[in-house]
Structure formats: C-alpha cells, structure tokens
N, C-alpha and C. Protein backbone atom coordinates (compact mmCIF):
# COMPACT_ATOMS: atom_id res chain seq x y z
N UNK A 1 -166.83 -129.29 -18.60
CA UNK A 1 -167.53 -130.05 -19.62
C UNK A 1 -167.80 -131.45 -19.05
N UNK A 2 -169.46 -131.89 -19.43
CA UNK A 2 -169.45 -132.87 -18.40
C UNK A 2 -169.51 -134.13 -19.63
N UNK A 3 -169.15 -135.86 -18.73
CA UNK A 3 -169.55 -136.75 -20.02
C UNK A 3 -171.13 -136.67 -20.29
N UNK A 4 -172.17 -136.26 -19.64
CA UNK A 4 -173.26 -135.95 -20.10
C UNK A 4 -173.39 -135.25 -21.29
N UNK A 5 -172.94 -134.15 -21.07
CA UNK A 5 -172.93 -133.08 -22.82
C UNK A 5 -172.18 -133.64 -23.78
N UNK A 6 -171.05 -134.84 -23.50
CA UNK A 6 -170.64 -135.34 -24.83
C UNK A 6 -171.31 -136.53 -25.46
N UNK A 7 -172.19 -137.18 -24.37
CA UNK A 7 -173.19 -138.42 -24.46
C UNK A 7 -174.37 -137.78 -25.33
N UNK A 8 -174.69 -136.37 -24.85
CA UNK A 8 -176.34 -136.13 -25.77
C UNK A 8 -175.72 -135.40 -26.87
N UNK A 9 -174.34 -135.09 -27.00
CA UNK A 9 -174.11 -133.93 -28.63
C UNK A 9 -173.05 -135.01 -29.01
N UNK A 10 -172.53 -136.20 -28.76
CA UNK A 10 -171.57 -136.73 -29.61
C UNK A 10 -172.00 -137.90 -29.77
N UNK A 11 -173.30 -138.66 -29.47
CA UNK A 11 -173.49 -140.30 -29.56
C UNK A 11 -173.26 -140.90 -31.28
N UNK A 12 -173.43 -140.32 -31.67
CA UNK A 12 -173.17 -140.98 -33.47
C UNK A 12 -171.62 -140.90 -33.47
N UNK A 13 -171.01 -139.89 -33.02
CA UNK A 13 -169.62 -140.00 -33.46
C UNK A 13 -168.42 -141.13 -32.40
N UNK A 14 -169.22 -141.17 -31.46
CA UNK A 14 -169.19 -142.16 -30.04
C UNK A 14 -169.36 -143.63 -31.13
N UNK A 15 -169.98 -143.31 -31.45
CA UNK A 15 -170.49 -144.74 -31.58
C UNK A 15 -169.96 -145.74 -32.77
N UNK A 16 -169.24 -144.70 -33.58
CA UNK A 16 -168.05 -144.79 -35.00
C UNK A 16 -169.69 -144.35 -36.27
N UNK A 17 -170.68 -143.96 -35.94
CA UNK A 17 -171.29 -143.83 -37.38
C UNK A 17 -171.25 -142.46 -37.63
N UNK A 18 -170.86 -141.58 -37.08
CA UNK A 18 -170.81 -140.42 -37.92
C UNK A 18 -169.12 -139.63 -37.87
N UNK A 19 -168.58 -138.73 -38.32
CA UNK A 19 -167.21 -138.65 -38.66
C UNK A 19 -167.30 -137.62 -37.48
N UNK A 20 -167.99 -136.43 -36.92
CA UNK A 20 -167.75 -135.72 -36.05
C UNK A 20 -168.93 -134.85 -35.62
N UNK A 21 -168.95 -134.37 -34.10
CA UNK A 21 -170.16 -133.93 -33.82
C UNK A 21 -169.34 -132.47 -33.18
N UNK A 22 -169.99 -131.21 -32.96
CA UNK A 22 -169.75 -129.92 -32.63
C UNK A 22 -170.69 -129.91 -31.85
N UNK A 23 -170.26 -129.23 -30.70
CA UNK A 23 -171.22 -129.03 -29.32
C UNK A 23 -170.86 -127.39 -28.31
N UNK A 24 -171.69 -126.73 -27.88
CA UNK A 24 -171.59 -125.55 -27.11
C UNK A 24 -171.47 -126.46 -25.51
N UNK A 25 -170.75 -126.11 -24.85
CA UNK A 25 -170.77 -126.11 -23.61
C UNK A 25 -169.77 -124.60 -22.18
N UNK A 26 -171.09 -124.69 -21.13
CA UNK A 26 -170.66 -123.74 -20.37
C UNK A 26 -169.06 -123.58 -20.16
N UNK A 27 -168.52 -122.46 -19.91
CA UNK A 27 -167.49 -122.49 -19.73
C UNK A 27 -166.93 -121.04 -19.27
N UNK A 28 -166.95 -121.61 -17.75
CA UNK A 28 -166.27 -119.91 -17.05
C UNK A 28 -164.71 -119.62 -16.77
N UNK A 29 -163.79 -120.88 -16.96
CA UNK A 29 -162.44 -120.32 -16.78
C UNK A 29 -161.93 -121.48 -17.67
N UNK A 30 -161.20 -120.69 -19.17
CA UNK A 30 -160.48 -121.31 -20.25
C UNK A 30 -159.55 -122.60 -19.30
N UNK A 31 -159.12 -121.97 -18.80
CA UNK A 31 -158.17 -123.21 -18.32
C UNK A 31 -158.52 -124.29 -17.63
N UNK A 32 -159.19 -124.17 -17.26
CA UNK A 32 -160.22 -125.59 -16.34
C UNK A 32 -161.14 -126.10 -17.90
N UNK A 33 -161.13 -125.28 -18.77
CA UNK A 33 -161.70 -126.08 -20.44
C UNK A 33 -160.46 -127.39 -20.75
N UNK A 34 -159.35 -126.47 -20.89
CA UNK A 34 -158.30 -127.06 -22.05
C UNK A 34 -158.10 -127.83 -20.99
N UNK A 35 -157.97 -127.99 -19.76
CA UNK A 35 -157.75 -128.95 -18.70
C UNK A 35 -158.22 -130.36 -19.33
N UNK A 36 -159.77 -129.98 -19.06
CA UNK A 36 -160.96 -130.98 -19.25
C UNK A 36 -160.85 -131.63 -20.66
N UNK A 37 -160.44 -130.86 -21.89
CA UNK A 37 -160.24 -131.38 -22.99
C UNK A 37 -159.23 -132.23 -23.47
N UNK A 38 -158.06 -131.89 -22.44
CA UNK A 38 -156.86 -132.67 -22.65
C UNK A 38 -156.89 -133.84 -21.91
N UNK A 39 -157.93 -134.10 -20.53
CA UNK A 39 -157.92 -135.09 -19.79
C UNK A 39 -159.43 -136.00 -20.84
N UNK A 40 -160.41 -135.53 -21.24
CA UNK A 40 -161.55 -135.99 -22.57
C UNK A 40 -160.30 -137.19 -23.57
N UNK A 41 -159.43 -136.21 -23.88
CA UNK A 41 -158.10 -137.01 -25.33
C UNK A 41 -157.79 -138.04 -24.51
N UNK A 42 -156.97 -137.92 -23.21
CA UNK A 42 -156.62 -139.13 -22.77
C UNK A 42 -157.10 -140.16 -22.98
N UNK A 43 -158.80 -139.90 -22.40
CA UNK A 43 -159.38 -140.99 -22.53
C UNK A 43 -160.29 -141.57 -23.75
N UNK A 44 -160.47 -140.60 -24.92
CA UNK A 44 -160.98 -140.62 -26.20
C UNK A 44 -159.48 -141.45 -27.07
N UNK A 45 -158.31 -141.54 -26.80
CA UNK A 45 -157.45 -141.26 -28.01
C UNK A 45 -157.04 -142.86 -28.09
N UNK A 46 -156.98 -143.84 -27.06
CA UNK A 46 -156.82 -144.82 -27.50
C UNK A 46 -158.43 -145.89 -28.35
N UNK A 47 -159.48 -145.10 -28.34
CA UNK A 47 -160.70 -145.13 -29.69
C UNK A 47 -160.68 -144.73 -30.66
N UNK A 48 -159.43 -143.56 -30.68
CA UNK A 48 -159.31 -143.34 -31.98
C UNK A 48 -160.53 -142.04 -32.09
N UNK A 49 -160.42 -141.24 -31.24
CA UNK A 49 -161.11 -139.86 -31.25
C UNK A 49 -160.57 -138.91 -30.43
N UNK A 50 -160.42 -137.56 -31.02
CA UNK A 50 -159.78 -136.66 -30.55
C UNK A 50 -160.75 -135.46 -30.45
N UNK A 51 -160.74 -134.38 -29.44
CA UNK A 51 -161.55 -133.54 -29.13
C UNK A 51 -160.77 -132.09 -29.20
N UNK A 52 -161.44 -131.43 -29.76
CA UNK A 52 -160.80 -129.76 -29.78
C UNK A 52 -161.32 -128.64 -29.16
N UNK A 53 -160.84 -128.15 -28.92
CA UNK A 53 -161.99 -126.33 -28.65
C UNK A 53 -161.53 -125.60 -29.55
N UNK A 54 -162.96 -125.38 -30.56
CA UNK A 54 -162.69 -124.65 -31.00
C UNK A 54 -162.37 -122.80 -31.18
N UNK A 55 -162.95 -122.49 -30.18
CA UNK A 55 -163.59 -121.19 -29.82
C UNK A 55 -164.22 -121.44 -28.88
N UNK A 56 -163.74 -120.18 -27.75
CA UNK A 56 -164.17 -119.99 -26.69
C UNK A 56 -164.71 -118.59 -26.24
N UNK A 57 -165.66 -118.30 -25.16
CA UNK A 57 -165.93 -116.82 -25.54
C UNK A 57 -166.37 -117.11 -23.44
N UNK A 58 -166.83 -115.72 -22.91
CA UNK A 58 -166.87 -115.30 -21.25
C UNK A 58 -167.40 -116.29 -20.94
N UNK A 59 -168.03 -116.73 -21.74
CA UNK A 59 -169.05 -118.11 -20.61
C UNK A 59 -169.49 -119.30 -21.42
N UNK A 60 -168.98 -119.41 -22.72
CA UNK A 60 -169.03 -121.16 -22.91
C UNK A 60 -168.02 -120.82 -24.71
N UNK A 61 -168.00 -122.59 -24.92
CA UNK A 61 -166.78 -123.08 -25.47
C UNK A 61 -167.50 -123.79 -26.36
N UNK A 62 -166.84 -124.12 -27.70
CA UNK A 62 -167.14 -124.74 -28.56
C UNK A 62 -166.41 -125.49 -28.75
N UNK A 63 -166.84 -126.95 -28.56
CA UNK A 63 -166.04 -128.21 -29.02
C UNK A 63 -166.28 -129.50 -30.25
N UNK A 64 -165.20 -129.63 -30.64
CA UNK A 64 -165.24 -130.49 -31.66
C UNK A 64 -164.90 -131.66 -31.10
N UNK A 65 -165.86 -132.85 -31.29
CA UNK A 65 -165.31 -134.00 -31.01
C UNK A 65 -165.13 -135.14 -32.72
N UNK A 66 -163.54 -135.48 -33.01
CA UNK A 66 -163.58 -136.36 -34.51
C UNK A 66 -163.12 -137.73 -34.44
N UNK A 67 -162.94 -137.93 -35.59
CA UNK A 67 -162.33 -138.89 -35.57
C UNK A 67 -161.84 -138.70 -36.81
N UNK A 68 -160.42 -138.75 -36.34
CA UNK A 68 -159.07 -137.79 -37.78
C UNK A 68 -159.35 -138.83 -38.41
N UNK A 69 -158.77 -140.45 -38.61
CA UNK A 69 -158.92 -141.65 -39.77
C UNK A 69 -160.39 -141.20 -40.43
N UNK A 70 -161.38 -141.34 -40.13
CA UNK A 70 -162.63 -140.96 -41.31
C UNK A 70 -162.73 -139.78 -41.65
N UNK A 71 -162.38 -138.30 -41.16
CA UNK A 71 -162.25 -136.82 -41.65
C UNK A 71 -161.19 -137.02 -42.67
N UNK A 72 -160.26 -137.58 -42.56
CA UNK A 72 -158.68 -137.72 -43.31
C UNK A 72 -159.28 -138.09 -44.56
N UNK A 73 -160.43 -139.48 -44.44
CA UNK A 73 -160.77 -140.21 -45.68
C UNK A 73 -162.04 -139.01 -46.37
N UNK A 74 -162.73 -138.62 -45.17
CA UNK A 74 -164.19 -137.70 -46.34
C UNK A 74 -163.54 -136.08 -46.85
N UNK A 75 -162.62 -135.93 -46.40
CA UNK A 75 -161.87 -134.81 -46.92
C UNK A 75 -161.03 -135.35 -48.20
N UNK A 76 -160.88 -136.74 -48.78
CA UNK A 76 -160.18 -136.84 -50.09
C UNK A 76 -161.29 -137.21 -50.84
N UNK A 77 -162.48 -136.79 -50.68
CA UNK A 77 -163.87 -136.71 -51.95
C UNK A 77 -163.12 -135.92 -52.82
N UNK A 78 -163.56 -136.33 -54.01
CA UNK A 78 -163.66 -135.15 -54.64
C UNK A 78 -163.79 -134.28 -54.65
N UNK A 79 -165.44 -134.06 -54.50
CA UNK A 79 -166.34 -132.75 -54.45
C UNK A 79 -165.75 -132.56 -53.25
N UNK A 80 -165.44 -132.81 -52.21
CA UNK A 80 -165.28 -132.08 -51.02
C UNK A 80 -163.33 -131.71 -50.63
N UNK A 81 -162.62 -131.88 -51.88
CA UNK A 81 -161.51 -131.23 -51.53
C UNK A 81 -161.66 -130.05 -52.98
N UNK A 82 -162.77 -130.27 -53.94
CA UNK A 82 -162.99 -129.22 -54.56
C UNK A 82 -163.36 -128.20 -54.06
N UNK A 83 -164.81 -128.56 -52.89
CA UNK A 83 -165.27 -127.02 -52.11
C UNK A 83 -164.51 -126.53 -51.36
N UNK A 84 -163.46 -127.36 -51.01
CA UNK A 84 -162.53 -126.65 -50.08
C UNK A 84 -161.70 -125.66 -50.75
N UNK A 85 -161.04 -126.09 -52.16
CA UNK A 85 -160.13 -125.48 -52.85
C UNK A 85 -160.77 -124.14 -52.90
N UNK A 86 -162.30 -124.27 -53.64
CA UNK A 86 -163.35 -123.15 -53.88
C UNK A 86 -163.08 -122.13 -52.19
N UNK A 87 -163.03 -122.29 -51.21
CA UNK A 87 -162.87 -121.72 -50.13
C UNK A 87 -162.01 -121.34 -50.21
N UNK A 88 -161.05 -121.68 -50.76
CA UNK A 88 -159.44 -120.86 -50.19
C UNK A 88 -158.78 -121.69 -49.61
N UNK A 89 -158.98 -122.84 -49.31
CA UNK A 89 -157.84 -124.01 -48.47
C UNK A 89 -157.15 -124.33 -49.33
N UNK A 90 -155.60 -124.37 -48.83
CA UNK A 90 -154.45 -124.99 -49.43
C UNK A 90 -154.48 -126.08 -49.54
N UNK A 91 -154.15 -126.89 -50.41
CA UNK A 91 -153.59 -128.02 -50.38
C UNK A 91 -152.98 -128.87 -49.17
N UNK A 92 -153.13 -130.07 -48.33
CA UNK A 92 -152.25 -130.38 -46.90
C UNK A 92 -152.67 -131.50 -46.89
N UNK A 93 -152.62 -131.82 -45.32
CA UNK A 93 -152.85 -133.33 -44.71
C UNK A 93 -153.93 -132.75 -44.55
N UNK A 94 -154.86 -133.32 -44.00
CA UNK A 94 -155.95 -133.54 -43.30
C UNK A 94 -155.65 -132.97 -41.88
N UNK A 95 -154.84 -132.69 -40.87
CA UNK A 95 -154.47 -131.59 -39.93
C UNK A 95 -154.31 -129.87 -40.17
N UNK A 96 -153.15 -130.28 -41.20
CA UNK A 96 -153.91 -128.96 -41.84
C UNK A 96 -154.65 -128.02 -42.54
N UNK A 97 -155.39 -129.00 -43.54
CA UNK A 97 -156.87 -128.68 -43.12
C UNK A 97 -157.87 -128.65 -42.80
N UNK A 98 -158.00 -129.37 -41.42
CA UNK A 98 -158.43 -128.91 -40.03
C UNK A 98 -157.35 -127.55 -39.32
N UNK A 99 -156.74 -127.26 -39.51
CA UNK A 99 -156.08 -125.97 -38.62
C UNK A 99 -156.43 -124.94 -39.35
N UNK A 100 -156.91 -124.62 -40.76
CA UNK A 100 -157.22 -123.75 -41.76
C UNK A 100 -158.77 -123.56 -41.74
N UNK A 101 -159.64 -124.28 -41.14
CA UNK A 101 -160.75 -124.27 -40.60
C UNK A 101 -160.84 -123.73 -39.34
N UNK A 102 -160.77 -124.21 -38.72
CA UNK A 102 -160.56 -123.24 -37.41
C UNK A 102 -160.13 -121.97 -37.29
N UNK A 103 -158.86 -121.56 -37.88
CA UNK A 103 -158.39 -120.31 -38.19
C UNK A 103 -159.82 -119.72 -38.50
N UNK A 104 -160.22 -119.92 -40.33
CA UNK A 104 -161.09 -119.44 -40.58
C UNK A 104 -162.37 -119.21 -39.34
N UNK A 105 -162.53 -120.05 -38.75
CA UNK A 105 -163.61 -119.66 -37.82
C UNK A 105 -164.01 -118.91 -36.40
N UNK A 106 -162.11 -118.75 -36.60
CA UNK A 106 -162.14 -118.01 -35.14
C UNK A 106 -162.01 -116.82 -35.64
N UNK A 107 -161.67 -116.23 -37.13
CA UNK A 107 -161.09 -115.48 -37.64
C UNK A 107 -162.80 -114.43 -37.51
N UNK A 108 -163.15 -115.19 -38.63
CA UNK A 108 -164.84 -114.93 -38.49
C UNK A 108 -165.59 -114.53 -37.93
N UNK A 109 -165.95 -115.52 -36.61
CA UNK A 109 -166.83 -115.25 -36.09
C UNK A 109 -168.32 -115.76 -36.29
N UNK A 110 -168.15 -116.51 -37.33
CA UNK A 110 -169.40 -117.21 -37.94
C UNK A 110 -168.87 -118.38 -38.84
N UNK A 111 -169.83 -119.45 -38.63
CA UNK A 111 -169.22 -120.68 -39.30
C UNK A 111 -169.15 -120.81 -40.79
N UNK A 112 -167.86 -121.14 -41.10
CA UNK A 112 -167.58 -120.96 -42.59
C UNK A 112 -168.56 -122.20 -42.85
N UNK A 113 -169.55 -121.86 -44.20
CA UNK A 113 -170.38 -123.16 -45.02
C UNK A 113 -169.51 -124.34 -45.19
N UNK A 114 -168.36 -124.89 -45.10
CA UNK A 114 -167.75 -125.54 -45.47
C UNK A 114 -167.61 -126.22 -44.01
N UNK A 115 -168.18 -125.88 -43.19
CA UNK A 115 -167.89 -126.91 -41.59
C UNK A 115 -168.17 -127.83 -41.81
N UNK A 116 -169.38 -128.54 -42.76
CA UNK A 116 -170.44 -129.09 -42.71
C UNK A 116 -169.54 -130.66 -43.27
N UNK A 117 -168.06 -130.00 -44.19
CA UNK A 117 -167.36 -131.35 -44.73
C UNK A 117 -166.78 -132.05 -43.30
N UNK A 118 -166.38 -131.31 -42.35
CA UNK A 118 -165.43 -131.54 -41.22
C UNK A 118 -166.33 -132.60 -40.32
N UNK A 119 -167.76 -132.19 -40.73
CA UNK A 119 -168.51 -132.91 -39.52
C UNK A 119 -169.43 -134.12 -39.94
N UNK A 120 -168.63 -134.29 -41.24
CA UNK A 120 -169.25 -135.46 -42.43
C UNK A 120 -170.40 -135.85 -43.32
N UNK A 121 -170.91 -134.25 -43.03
CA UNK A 121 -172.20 -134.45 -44.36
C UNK A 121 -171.93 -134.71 -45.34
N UNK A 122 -172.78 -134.88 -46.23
CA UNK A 122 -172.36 -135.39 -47.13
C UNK A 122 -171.93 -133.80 -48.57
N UNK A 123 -170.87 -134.10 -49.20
CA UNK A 123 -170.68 -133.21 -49.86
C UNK A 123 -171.19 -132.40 -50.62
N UNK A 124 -172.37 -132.87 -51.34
CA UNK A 124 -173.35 -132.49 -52.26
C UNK A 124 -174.60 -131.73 -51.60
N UNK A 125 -174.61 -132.41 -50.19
CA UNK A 125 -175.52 -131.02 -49.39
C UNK A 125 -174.54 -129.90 -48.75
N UNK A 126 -173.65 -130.02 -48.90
CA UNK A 126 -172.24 -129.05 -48.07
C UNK A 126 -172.49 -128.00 -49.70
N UNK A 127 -172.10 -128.54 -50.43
CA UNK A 127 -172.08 -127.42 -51.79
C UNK A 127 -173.89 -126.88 -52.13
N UNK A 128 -175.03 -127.47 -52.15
CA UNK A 128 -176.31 -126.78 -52.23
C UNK A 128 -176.09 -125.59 -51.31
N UNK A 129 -175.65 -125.78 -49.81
CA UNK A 129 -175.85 -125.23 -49.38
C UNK A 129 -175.03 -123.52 -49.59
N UNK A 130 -174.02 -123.99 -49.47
CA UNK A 130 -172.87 -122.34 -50.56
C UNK A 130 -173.67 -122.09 -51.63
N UNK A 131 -174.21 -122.64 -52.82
CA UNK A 131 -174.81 -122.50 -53.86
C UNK A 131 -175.86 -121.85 -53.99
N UNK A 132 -176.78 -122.77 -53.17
CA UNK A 132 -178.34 -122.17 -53.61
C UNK A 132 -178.59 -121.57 -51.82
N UNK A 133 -177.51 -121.45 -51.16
CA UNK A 133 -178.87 -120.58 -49.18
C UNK A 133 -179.44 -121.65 -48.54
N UNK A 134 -179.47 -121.78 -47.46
CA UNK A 134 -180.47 -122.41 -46.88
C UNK A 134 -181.72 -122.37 -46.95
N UNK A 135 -182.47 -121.90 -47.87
CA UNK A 135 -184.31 -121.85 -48.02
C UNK A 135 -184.37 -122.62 -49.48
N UNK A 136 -183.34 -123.53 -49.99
CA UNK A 136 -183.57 -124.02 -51.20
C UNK A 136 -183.32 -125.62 -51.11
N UNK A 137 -183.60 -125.81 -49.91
CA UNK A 137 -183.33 -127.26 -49.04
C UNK A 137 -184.45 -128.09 -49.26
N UNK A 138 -183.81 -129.57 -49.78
CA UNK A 138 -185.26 -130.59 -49.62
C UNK A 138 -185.62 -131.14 -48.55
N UNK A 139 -184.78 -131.04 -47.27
CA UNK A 139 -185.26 -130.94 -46.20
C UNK A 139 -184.08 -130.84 -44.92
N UNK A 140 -184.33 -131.07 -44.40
CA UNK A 140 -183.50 -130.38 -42.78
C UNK A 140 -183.55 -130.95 -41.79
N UNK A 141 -182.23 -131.64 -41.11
CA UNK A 141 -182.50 -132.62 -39.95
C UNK A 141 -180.97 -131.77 -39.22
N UNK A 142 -180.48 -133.23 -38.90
CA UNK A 142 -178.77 -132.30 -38.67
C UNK A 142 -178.19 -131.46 -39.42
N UNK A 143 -178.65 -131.45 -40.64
CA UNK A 143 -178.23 -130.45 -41.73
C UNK A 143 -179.26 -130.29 -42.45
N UNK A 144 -178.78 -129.64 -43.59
CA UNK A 144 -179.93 -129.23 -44.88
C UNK A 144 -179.67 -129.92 -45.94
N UNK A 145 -180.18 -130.55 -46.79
CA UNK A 145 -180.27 -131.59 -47.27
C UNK A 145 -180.73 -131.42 -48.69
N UNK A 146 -179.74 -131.00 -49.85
CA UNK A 146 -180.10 -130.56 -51.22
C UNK A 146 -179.66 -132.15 -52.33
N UNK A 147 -179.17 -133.04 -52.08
CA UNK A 147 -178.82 -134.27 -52.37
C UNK A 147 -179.82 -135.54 -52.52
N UNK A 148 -179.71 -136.48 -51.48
CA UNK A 148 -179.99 -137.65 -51.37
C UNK A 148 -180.78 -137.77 -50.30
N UNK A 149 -182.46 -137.10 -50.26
CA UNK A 149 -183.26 -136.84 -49.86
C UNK A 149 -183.45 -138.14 -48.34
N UNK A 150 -184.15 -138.91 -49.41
CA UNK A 150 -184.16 -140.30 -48.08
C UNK A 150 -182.78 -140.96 -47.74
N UNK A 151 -182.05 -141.06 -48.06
CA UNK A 151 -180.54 -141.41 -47.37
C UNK A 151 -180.58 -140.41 -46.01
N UNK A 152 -180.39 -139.42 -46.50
CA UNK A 152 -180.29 -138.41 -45.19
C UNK A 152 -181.45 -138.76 -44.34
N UNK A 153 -182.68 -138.81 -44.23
CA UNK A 153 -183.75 -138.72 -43.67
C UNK A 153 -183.17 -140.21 -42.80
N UNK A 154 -182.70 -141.03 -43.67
CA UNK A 154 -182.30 -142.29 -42.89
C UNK A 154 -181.01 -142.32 -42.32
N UNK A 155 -180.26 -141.40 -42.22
CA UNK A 155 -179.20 -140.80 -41.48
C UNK A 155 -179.88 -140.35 -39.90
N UNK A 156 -180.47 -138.92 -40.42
CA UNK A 156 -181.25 -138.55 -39.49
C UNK A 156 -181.41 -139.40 -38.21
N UNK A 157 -182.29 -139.95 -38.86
CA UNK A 157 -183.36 -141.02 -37.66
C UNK A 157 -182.26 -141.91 -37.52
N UNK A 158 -181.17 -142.40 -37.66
CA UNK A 158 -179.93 -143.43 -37.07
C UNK A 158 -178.92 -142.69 -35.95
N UNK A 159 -179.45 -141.76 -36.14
CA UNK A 159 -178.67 -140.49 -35.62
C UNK A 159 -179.10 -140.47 -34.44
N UNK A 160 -180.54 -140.24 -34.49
CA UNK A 160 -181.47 -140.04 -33.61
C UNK A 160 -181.70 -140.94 -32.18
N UNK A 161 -181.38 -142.31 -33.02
CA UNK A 161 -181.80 -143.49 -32.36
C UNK A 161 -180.74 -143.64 -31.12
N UNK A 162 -179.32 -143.82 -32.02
CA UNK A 162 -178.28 -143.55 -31.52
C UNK A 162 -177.99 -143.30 -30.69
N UNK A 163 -178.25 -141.89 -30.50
CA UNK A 163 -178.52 -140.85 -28.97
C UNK A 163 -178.93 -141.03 -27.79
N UNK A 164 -180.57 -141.64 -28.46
CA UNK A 164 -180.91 -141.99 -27.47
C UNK A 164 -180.58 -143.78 -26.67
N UNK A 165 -180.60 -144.50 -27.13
CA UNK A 165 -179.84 -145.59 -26.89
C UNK A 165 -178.61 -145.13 -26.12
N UNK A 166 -178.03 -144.52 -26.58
CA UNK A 166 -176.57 -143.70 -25.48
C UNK A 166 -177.02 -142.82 -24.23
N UNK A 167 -178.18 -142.57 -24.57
CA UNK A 167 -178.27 -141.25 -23.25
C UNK A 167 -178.92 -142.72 -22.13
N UNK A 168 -179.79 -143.37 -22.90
CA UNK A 168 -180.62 -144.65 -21.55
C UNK A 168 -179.36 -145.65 -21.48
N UNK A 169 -178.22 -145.67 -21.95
CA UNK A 169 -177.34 -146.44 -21.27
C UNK A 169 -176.03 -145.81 -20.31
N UNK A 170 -176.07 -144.62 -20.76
CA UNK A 170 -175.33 -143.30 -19.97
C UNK A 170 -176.14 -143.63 -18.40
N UNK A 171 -177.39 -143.27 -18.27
CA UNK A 171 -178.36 -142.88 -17.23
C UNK A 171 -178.04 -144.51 -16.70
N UNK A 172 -178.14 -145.09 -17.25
CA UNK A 172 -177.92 -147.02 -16.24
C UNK A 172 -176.47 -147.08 -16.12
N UNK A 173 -175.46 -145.99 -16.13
CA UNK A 173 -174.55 -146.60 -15.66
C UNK A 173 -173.13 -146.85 -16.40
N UNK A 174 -173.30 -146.79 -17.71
CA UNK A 174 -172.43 -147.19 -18.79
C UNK A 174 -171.29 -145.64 -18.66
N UNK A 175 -170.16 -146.05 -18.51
CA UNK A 175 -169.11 -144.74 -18.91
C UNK A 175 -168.88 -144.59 -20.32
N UNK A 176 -168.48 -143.44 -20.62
CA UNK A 176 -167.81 -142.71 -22.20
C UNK A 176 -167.04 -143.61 -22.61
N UNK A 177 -165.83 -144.30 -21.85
CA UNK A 177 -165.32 -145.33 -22.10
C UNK A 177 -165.93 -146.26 -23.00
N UNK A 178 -166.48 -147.11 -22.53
CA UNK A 178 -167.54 -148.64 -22.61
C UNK A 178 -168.59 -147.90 -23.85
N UNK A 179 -169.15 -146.49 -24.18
CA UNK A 179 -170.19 -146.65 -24.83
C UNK A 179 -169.23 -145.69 -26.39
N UNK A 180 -167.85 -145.68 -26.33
CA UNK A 180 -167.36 -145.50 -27.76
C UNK A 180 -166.50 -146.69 -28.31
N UNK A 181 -166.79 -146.76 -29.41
CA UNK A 181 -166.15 -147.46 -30.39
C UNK A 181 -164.90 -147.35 -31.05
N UNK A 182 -164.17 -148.43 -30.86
CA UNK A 182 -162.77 -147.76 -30.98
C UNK A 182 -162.67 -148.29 -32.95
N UNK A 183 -161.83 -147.21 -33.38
CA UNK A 183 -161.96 -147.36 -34.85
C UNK A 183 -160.96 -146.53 -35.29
C-alpha cells in the first residue's frame, strides 16, 4: 500500500474534515498488508488516525483509514445510534461498534447500509438510504444524498478540492506526515 493511494482515497480525512475514508488497494501477500498497516499506525497515530484492513481477498485489501475521537462523537447521534440499534448493534464504546461492523462485513460479503455512519455521512442520508434504495436519492456525490441537498453538494466539492490540493502537494514533495492534521 503506497502513501499515494492514501493521498488520492484519504485527503479529507488527512486533512481532519471528514471522519473516515475506505479505499481498495492491491494486495498479493496478507502479511506484507498488516506489515504496511501497522507501520501506516505508527506514523498516522500520533495525528490521531488509525488505519484498519478491513477485508482482504487473492489480490487486494480493503482499508479503513479514521479517526476514532470524531467516529466516537458521530456514532452518539441520535439517529445514528438508532440505525445502528435498527441493525442489530449492541450497545458499546465506539470500538465495539466498530468491531461489530466489520464482523458484519466480513461476515457478508457486501457492505452493510449502515457503513455510511462509520465513514461520517450524515445520518439522515445513511437512513434514506435503508429506507427508500438508492434510486430515491436527491443526488449523489460520495454518497447518496436523501437530506440536506446543498450542504452535501458543498461537502462534495470541499471534498473534492481537498484531494486535489493534497495530490499537487503530495507530487511537490510534501510527506503523509506534513499533509495530516493532527486532531
């Protein structure tokens, strides 16, 4: 896993504005992953971001990159420790449920609708989406968007910007270090 693939799939969460980003990357021998992920924490954990795999399969890996202090806080919404309850999650810290997510998803095989709280959408498009399907969306950027139409749209594009601002300071030189925000 290179800092390139965490620069173009994690710059919002790099950067402290979004709570967590999920990314596919190649991956031909698990152990040269969890290697790379545990040497990623080293250097993510005094910012105050921690990285997971979530699932891994013959030739690439799914990683979570968060930040537990703001998941800890958007997991005590309301609505979003209600949809969880609605799922079947126990009651816990905020670790465990994040470990009850994962379960669920390795269990699966397909991403439980409820990822969408872990990776900080906003709750009210996390529940349209269980509710009404994805074809009942007011619109669609990083997510689907049944809520707060232009907020999101202005998410979106901050999102967007973000990225790229990170990828042209990645390319001049800047390390993972220097371009996250410690929080």
């Amino acid at each position: 896993m290179s800092d390139d693939y965490l620069i173009r799939n994690c710059a919002p969460t790099l950067a402290g504005i979004k709570t967590a980003s999920l990314f596919a990357c190649p991956c031909n021998c698990p152990r040269q992953l969890f290697q790379a992920v545990a040497q990623l924490n080293r250097r993510l954990k005094p910012k105050g971001l921690r990285a997971l795999p979530l699932r891994t399969s013959a030739n690439k890996a799914l990683i979570y990159v968060y930040r537990p202090r703001r998941l800890a806080q958007d997991l005590t919404d309301a609505l979003a420790a209600e949809l969880l309850r609605q799922q079947g999650y126990l009651p816990g810290s905020c670790q465990q449920t994040l470990v009850q997510m994962i379960r669920r998803l390795r269990q699966s095989g397909e991403f439980p609708h409820e990822i969408g709280l872990f990776l900080g959408y906003p709750p009210e498009d996390v529940q349209g989406f269980i509710t009404q399907g994805p074809d009942c969306c007011k619109c669609s950027g990083c997510w689907k968007v049944y809520g707060n139409e232009d907020q999101a749209r202005k998410k979106f594009a901050q999102y967007k910007k973000c990225t790229q601002i990170y990828c042209r300071l990645w390319a001049a030189g800047s390390s993972v270090e220097r371009l996250t925000v410690a929080g």
